[in-house]
C-alpha atoms as a PDB file:
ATOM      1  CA  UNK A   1      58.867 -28.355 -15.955  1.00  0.00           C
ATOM      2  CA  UNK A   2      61.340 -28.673 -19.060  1.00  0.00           C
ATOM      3  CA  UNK A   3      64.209 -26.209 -19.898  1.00  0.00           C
ATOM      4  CA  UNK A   4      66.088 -25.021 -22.629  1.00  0.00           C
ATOM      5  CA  UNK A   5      69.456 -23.829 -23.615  1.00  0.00           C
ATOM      6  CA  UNK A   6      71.485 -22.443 -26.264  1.00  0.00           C
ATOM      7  CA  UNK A   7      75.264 -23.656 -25.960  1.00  0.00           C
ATOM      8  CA  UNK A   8      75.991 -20.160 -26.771  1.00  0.00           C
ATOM      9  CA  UNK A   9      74.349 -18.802 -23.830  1.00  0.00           C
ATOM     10  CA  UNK A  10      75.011 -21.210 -20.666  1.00  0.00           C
ATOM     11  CA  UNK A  11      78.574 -20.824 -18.979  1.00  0.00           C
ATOM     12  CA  UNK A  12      78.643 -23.992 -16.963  1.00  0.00           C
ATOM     13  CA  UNK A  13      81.905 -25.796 -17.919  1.00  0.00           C
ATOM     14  CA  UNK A  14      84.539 -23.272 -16.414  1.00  0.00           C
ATOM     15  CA  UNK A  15      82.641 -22.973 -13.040  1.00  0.00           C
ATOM     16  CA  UNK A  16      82.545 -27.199 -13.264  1.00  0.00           C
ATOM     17  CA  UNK A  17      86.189 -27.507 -14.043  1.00  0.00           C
ATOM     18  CA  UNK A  18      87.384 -24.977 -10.954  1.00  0.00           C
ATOM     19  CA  UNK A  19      84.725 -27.295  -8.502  1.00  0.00           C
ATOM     20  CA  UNK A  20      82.560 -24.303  -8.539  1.00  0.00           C
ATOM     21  CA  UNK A  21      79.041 -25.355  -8.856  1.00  0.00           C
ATOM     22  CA  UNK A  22      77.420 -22.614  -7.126  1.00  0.00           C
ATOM     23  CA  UNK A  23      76.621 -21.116 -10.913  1.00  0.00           C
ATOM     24  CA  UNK A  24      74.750 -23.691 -11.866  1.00  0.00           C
ATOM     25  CA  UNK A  25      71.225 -24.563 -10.091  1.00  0.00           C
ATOM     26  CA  UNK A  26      70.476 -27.287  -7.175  1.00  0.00           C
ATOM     27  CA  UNK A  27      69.287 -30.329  -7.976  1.00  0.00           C
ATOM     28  CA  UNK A  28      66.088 -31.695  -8.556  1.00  0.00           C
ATOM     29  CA  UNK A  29      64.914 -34.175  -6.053  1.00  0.00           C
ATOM     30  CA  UNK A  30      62.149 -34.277  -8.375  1.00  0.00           C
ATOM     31  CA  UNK A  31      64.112 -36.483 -11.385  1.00  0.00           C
ATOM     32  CA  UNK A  32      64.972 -39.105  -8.754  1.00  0.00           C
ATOM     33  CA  UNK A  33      63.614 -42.468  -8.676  1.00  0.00           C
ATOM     34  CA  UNK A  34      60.605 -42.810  -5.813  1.00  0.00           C
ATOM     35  CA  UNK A  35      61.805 -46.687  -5.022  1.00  0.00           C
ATOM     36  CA  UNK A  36      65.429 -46.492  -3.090  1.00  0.00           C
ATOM     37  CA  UNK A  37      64.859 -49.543  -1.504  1.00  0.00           C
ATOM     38  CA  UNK A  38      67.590 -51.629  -3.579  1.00  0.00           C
ATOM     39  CA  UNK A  39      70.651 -49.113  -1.913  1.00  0.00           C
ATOM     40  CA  UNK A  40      71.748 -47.535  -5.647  1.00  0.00           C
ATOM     41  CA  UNK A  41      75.302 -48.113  -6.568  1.00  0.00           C
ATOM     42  CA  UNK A  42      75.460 -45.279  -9.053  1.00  0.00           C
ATOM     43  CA  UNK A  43      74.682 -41.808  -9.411  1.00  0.00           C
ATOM     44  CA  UNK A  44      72.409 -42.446 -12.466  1.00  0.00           C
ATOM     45  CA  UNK A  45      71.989 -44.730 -15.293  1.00  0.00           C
ATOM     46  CA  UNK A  46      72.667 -42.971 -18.498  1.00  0.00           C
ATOM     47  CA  UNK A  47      71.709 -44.160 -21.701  1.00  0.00           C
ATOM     48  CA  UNK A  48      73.488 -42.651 -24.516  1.00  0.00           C
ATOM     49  CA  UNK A  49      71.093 -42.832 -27.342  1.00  0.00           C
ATOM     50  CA  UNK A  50      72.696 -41.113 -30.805  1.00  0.00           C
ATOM     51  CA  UNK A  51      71.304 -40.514 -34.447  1.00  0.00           C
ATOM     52  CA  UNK A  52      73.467 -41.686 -37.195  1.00  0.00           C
ATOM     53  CA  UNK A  53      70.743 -41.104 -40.064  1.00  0.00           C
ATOM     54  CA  UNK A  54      71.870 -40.058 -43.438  1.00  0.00           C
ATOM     55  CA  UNK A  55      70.775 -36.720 -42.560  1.00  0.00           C
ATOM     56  CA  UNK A  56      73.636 -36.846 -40.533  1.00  0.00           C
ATOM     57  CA  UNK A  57      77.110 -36.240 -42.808  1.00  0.00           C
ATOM     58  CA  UNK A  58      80.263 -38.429 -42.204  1.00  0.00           C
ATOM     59  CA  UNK A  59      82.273 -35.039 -40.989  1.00  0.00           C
ATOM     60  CA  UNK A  60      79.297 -34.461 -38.226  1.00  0.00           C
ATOM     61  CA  UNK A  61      78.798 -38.460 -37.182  1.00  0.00           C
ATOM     62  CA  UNK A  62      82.762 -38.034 -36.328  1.00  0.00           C
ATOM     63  CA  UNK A  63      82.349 -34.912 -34.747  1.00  0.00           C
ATOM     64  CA  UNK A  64      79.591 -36.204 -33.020  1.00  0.00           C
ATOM     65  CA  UNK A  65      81.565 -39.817 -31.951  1.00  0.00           C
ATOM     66  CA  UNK A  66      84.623 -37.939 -30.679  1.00  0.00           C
ATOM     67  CA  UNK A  67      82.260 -35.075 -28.828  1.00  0.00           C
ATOM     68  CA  UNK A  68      81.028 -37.821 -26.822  1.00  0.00           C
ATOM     69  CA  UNK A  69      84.542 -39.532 -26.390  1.00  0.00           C
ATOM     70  CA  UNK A  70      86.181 -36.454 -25.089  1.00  0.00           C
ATOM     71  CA  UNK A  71      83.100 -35.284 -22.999  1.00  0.00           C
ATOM     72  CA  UNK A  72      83.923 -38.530 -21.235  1.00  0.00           C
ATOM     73  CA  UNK A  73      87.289 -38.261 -20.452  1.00  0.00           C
ATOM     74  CA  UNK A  74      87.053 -34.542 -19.864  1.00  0.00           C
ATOM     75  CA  UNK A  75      88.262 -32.754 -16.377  1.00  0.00           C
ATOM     76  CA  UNK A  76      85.078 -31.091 -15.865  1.00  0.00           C
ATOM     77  CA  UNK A  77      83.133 -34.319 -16.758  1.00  0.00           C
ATOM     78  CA  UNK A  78      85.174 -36.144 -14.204  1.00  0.00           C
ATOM     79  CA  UNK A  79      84.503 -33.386 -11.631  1.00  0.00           C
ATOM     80  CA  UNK A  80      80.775 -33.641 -12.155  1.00  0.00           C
ATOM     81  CA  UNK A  81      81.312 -37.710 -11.050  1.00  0.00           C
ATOM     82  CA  UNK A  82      82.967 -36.710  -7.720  1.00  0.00           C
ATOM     83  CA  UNK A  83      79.618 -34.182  -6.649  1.00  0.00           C
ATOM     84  CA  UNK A  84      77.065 -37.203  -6.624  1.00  0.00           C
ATOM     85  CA  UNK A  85      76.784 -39.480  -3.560  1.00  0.00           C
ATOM     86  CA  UNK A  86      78.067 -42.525  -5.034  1.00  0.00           C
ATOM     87  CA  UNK A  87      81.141 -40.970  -7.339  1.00  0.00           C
ATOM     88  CA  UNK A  88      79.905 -42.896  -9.952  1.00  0.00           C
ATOM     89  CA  UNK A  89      77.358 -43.605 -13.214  1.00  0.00           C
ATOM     90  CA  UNK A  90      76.343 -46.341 -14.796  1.00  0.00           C
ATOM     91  CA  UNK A  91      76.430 -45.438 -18.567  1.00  0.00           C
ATOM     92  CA  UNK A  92      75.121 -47.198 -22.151  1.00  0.00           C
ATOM     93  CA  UNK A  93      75.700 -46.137 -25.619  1.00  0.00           C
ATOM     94  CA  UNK A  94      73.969 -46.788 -29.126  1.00  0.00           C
ATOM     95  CA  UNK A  95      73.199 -45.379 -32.429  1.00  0.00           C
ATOM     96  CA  UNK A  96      69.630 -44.958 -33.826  1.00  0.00           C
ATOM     97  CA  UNK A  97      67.761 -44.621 -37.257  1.00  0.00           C
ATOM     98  CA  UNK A  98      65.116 -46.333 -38.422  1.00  0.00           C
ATOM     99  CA  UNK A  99      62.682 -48.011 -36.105  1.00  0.00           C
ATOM    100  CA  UNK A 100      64.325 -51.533 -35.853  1.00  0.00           C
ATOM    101  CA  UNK A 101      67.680 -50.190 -36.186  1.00  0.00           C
ATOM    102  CA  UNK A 102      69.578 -49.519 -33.429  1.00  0.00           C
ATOM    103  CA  UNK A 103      73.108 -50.704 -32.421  1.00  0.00           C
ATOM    104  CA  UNK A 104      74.849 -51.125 -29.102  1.00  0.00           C
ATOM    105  CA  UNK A 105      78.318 -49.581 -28.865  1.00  0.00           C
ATOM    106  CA  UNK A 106      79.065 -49.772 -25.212  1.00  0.00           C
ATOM    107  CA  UNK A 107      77.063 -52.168 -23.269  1.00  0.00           C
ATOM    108  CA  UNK A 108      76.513 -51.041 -19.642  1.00  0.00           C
ATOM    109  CA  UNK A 109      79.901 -49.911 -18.088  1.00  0.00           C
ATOM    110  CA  UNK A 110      80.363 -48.410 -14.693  1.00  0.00           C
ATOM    111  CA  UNK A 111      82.464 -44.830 -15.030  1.00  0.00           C
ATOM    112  CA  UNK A 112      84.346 -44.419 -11.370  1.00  0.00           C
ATOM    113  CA  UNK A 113      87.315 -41.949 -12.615  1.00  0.00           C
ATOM    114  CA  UNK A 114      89.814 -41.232 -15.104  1.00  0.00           C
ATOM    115  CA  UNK A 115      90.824 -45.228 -15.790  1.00  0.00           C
ATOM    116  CA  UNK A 116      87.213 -46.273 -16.290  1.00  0.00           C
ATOM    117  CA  UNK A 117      86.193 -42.961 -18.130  1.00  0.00           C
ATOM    118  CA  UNK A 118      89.900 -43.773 -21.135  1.00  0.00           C
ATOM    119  CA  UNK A 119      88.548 -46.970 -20.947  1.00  0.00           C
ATOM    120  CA  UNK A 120      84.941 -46.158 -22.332  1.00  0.00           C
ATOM    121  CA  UNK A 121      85.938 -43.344 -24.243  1.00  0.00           C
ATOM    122  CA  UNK A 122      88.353 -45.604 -26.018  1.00  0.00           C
ATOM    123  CA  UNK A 123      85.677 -48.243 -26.801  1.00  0.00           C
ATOM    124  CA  UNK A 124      83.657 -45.812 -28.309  1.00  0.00           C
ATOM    125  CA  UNK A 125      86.384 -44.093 -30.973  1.00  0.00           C
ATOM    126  CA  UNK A 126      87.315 -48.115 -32.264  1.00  0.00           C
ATOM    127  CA  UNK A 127      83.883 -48.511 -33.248  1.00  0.00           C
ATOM    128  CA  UNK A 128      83.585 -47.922 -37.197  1.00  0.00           C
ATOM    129  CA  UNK A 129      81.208 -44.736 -38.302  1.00  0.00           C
ATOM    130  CA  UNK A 130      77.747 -46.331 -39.739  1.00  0.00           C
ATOM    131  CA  UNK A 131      75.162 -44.470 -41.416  1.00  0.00           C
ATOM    132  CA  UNK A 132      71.530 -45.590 -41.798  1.00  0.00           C
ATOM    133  CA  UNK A 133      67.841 -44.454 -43.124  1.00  0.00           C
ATOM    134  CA  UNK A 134      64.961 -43.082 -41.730  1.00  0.00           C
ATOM    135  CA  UNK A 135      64.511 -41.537 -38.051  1.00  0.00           C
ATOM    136  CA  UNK A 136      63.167 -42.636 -35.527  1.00  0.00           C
ATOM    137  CA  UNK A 137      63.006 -41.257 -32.125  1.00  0.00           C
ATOM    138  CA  UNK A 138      60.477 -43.171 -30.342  1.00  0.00           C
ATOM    139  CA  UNK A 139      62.200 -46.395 -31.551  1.00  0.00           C
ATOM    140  CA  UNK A 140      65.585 -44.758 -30.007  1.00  0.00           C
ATOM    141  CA  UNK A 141      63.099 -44.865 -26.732  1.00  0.00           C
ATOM    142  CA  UNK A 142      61.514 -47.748 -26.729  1.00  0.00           C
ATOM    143  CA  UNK A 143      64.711 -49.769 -27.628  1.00  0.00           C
ATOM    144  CA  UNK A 144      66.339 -47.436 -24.241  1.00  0.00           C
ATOM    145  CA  UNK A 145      63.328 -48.775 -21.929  1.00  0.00           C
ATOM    146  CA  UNK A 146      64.457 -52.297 -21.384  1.00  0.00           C
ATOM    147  CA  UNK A 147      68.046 -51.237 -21.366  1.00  0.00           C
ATOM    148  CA  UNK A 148      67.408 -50.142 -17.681  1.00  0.00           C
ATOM    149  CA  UNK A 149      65.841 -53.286 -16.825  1.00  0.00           C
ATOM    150  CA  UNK A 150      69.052 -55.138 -17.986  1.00  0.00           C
ATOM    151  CA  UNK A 151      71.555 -52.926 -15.894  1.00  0.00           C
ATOM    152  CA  UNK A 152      73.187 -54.772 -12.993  1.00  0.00           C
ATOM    153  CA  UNK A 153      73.538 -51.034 -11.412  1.00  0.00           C
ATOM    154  CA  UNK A 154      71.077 -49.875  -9.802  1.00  0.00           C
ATOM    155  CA  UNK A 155      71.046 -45.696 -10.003  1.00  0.00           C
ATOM    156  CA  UNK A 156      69.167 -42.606  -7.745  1.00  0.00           C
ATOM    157  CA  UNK A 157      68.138 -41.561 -11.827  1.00  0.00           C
ATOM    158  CA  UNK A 158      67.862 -42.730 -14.811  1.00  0.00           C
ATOM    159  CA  UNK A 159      68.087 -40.755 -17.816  1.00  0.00           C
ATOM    160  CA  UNK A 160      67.936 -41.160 -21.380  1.00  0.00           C
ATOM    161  CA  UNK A 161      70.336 -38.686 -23.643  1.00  0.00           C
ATOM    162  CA  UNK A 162      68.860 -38.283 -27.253  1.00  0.00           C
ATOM    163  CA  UNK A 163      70.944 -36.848 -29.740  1.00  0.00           C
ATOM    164  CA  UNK A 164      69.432 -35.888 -33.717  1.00  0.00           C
ATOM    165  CA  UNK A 165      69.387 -33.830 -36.354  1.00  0.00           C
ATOM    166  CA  UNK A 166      65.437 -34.292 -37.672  1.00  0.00           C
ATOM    167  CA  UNK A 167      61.953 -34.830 -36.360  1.00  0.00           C
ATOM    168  CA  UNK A 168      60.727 -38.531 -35.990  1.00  0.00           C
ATOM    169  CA  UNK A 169      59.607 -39.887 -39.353  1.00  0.00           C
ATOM    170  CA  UNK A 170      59.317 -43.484 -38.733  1.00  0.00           C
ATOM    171  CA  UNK A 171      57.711 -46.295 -36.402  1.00  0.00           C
ATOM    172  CA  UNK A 172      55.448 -44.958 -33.305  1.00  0.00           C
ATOM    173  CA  UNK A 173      54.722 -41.056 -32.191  1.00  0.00           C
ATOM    174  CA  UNK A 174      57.574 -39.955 -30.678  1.00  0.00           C
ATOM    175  CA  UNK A 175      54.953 -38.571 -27.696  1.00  0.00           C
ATOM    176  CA  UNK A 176      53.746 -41.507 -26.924  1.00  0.00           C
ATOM    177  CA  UNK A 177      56.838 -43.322 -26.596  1.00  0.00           C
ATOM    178  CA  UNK A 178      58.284 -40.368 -24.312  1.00  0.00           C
ATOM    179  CA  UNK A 179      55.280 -40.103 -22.303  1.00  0.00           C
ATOM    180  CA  UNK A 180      55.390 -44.087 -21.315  1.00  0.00           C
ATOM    181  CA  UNK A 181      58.945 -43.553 -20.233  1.00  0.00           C
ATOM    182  CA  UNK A 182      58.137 -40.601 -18.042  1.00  0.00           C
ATOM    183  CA  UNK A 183      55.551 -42.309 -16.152  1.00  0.00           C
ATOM    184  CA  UNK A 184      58.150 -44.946 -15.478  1.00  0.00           C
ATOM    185  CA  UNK A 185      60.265 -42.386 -13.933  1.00  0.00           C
ATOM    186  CA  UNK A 186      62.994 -41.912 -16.810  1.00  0.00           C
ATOM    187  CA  UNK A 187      63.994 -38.214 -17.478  1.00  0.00           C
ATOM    188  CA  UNK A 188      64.518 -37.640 -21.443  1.00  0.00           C
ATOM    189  CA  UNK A 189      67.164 -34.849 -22.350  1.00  0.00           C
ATOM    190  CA  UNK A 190      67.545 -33.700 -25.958  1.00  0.00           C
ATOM    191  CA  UNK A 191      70.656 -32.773 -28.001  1.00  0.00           C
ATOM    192  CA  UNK A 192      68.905 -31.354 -31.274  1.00  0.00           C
ATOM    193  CA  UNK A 193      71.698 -30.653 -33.811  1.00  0.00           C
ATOM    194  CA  UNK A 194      70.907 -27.340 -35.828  1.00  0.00           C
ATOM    195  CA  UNK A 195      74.127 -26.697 -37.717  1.00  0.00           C
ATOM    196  CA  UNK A 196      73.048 -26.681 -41.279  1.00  0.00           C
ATOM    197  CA  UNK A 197      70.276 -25.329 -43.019  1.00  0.00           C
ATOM    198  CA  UNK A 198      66.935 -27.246 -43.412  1.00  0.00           C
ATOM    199  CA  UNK A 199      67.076 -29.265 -46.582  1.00  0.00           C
ATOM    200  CA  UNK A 200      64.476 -30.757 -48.672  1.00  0.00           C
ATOM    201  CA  UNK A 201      66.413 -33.751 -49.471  1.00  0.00           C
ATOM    202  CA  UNK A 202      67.323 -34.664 -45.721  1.00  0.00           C
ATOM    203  CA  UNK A 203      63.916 -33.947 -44.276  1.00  0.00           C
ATOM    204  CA  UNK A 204      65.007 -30.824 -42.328  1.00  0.00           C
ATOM    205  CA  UNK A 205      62.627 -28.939 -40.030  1.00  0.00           C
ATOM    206  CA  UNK A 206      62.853 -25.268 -38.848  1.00  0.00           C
ATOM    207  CA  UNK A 207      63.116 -24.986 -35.163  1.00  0.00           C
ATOM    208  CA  UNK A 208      64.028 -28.198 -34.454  1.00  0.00           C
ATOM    209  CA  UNK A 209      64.856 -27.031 -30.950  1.00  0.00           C
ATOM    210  CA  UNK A 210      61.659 -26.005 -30.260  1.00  0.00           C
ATOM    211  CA  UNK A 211      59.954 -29.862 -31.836  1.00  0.00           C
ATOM    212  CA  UNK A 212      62.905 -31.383 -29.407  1.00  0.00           C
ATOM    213  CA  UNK A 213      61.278 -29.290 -26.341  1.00  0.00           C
ATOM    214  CA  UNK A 214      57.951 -29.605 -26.861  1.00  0.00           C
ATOM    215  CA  UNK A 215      57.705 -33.319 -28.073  1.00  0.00           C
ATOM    216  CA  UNK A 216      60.740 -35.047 -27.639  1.00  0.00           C
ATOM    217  CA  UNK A 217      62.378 -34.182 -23.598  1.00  0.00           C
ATOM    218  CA  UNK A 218      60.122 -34.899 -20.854  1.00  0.00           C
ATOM    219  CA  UNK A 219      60.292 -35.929 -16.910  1.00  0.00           C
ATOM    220  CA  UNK A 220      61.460 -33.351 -13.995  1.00  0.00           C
ATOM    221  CA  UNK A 221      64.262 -31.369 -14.710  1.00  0.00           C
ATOM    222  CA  UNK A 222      64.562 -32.264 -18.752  1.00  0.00           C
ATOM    223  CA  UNK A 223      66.245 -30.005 -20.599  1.00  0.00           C
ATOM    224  CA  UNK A 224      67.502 -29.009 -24.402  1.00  0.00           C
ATOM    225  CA  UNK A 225      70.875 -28.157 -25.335  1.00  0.00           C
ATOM    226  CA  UNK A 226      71.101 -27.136 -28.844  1.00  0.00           C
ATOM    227  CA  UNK A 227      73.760 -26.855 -31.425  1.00  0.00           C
ATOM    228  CA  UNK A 228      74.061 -23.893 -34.012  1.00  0.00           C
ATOM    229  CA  UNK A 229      77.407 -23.666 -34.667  1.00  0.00           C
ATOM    230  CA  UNK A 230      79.534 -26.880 -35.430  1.00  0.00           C
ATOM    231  CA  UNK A 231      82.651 -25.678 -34.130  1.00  0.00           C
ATOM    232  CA  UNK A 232      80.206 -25.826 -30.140  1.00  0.00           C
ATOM    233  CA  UNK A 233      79.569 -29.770 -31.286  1.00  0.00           C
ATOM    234  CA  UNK A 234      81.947 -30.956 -29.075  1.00  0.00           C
ATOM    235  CA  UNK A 235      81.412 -28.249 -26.210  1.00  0.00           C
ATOM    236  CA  UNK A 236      77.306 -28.565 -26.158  1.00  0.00           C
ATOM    237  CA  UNK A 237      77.974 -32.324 -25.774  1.00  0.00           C
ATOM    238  CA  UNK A 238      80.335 -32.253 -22.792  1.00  0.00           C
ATOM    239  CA  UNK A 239      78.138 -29.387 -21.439  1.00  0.00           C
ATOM    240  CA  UNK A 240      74.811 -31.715 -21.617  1.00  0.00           C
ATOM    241  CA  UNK A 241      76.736 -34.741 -20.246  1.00  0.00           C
ATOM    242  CA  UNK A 242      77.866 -32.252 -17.174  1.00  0.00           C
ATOM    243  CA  UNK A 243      74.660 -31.332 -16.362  1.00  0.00           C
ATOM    244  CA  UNK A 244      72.904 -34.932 -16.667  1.00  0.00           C
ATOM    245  CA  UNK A 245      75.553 -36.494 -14.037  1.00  0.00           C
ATOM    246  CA  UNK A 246      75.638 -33.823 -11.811  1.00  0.00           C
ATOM    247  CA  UNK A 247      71.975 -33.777 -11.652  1.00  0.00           C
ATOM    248  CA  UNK A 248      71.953 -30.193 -12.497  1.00  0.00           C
ATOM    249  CA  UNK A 249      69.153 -27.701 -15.203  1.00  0.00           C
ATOM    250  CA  UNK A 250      70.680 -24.394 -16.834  1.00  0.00           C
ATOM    251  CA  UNK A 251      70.746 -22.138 -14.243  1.00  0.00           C
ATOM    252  CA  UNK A 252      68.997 -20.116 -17.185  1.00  0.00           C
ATOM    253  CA  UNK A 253      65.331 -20.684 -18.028  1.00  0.00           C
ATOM    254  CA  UNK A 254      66.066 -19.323 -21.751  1.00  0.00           C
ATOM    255  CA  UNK A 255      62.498 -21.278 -23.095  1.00  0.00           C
ATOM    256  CA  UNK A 256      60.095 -22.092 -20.421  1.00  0.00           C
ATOM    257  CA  UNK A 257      57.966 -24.584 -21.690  1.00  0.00           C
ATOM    258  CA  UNK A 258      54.413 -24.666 -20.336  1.00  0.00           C
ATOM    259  CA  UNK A 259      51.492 -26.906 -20.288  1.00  0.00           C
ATOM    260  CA  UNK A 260      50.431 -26.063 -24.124  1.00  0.00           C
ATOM    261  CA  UNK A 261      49.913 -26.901 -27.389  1.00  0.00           C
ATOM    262  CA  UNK A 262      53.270 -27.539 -28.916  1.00  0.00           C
ATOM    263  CA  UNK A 263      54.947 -25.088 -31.019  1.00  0.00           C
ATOM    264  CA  UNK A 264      55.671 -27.213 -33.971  1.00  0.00           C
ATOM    265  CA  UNK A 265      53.319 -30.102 -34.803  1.00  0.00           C
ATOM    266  CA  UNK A 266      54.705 -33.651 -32.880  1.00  0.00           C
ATOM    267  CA  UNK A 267      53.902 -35.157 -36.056  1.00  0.00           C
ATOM    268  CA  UNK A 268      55.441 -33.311 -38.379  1.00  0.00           C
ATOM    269  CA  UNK A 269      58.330 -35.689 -39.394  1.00  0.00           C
ATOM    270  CA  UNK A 270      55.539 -38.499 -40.340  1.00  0.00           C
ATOM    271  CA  UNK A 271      53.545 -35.457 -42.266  1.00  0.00           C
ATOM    272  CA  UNK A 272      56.646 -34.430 -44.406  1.00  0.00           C
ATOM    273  CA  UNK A 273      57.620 -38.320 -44.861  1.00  0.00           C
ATOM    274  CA  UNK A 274      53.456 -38.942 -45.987  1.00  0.00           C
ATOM    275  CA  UNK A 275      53.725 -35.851 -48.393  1.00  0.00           C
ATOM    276  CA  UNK A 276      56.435 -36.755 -50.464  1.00  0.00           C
ATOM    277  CA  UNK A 277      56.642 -40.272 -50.348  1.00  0.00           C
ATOM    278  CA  UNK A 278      52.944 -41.586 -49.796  1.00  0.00           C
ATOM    279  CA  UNK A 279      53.525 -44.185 -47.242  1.00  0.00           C
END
């Protein structure tokens, strides 16, 4: 089962930050990996997966950079590391677009505590901004895949974070790449960024929330935060990144999502694409 949340509506961070955790639900035994044989290391392996299309404006791609930097170094972050087993993740970030573009920022790195969280965080805000063209979401998952295979740290989870602001429009069906990673046991969470209104010119979709839900997250315990407002950028990023290392869903089912037809066409992003451009 997937779930959904509004930023707006889940209150996790303050009951996080005091130690509390009873607000927020147990976790899923369900999202962990069925082979423990190797003696895991970490907590999970995290890969940080983030759009940097031209959809995406320069103001938002720093917003977005620096949500993920502070969410990092953040006290209620850092008191999510000390609930799991092993105190610590395993954690790799890169920026997306276009099918064959995507761009490793911070190689696998091991976050233990305040030092090693600076020290990530850090690496992340000297990168320069990028922009590129085209979207592609399965390509941000099948570039993710491997990633696991290449981690020296072995985690109880692994989960792949996807961050964007349109439907996939380029390379493979977005369900088909998620569905291959679920049956390998990865969990896909979705940060779908809402905070301007859909645009012709930047291949904008109503309720992207719901296409993020219904073809994009997938595995036990996946979930949606979304962002509406762009003053919550920063907060719905720190809240997702909470929840994903403390192995925690919004205590909140705000969306259930059942076995269905999807509310907004999977394919949608290819159709627009096909319809204006012919190819």
């Amino acid at each position: 089962m997937r779930w959904c949340v509004s930023i707006g509506a889940m209150l996790v961070l303050g009951a996080m930050a005091g130690g509390d955790v009873a607000g927020i639900a147990a976790p899923n035994p369900g999202t962990r990996l069925a082979e423990k044989e190797a003696d895991p290391s970490v907590d999970v392996e995290l890969v940080l997966a983030v759009d940097v299309s031209y959809s995406m404006d320069m103001d938002e791609l720093a917003i977005q950079r620096e949500g993920y930097a502070q969410a990092i170094v953040s006290k209620e972050f850092l008191q999510a590391l000390k609930t799991g087993p092993n105190g610590k993740i395993a954690v790799t970030y890169f920026e997306w677009a276009a099918s064959s573009d995507q761009k490793i920022i911070i190689p696998w790195r091991v976050i233990d505590g305040p030092e090693t969280a600076d020290a990530v965080a850090s690496e992340i805000m000297r990168t320069p901004i990028r922009r590129a063209s085209r979207t592609s979401i399965s390509g941000a998952i099948n570039f993710a895949m491997p990633l696991f295979d290449e981690n020296p740290h072995r985690g109880l989870r692994r989960v792949i974070d996807i961050s964007g602001d349109g439907p996939n429009n380029n390379g493979a069906p977005v369900t088909g790449a998620r569905d291959a990673a679920v049956e390998k046991g990865v969990t896909i969470n979705g940060l779908p960024i809402m905070v301007k209104e859909p645009s012709y010119s930047t291949m904008d979709i109503d309720n992207l929330d719901y296409y993020y839900e219904d073809c994009v997250i997938g595995g036990p315990g996946s979930f949606v935060v979304t962002i509406k407002d762009r003053d919550k950028f920063k907060e719905a990023i720190r809240t997702k990144l909470v929840l994903e290392v403390a192995d925690r869903m919004p205590e909140r089912r705000i969306v259930p999502v059942a076995e269905r037809e999807p509310r907004v066409n999977c394919m949608i992003g290819e159709k627009i694409w096909q319809d204006r451009w012919g190819r």
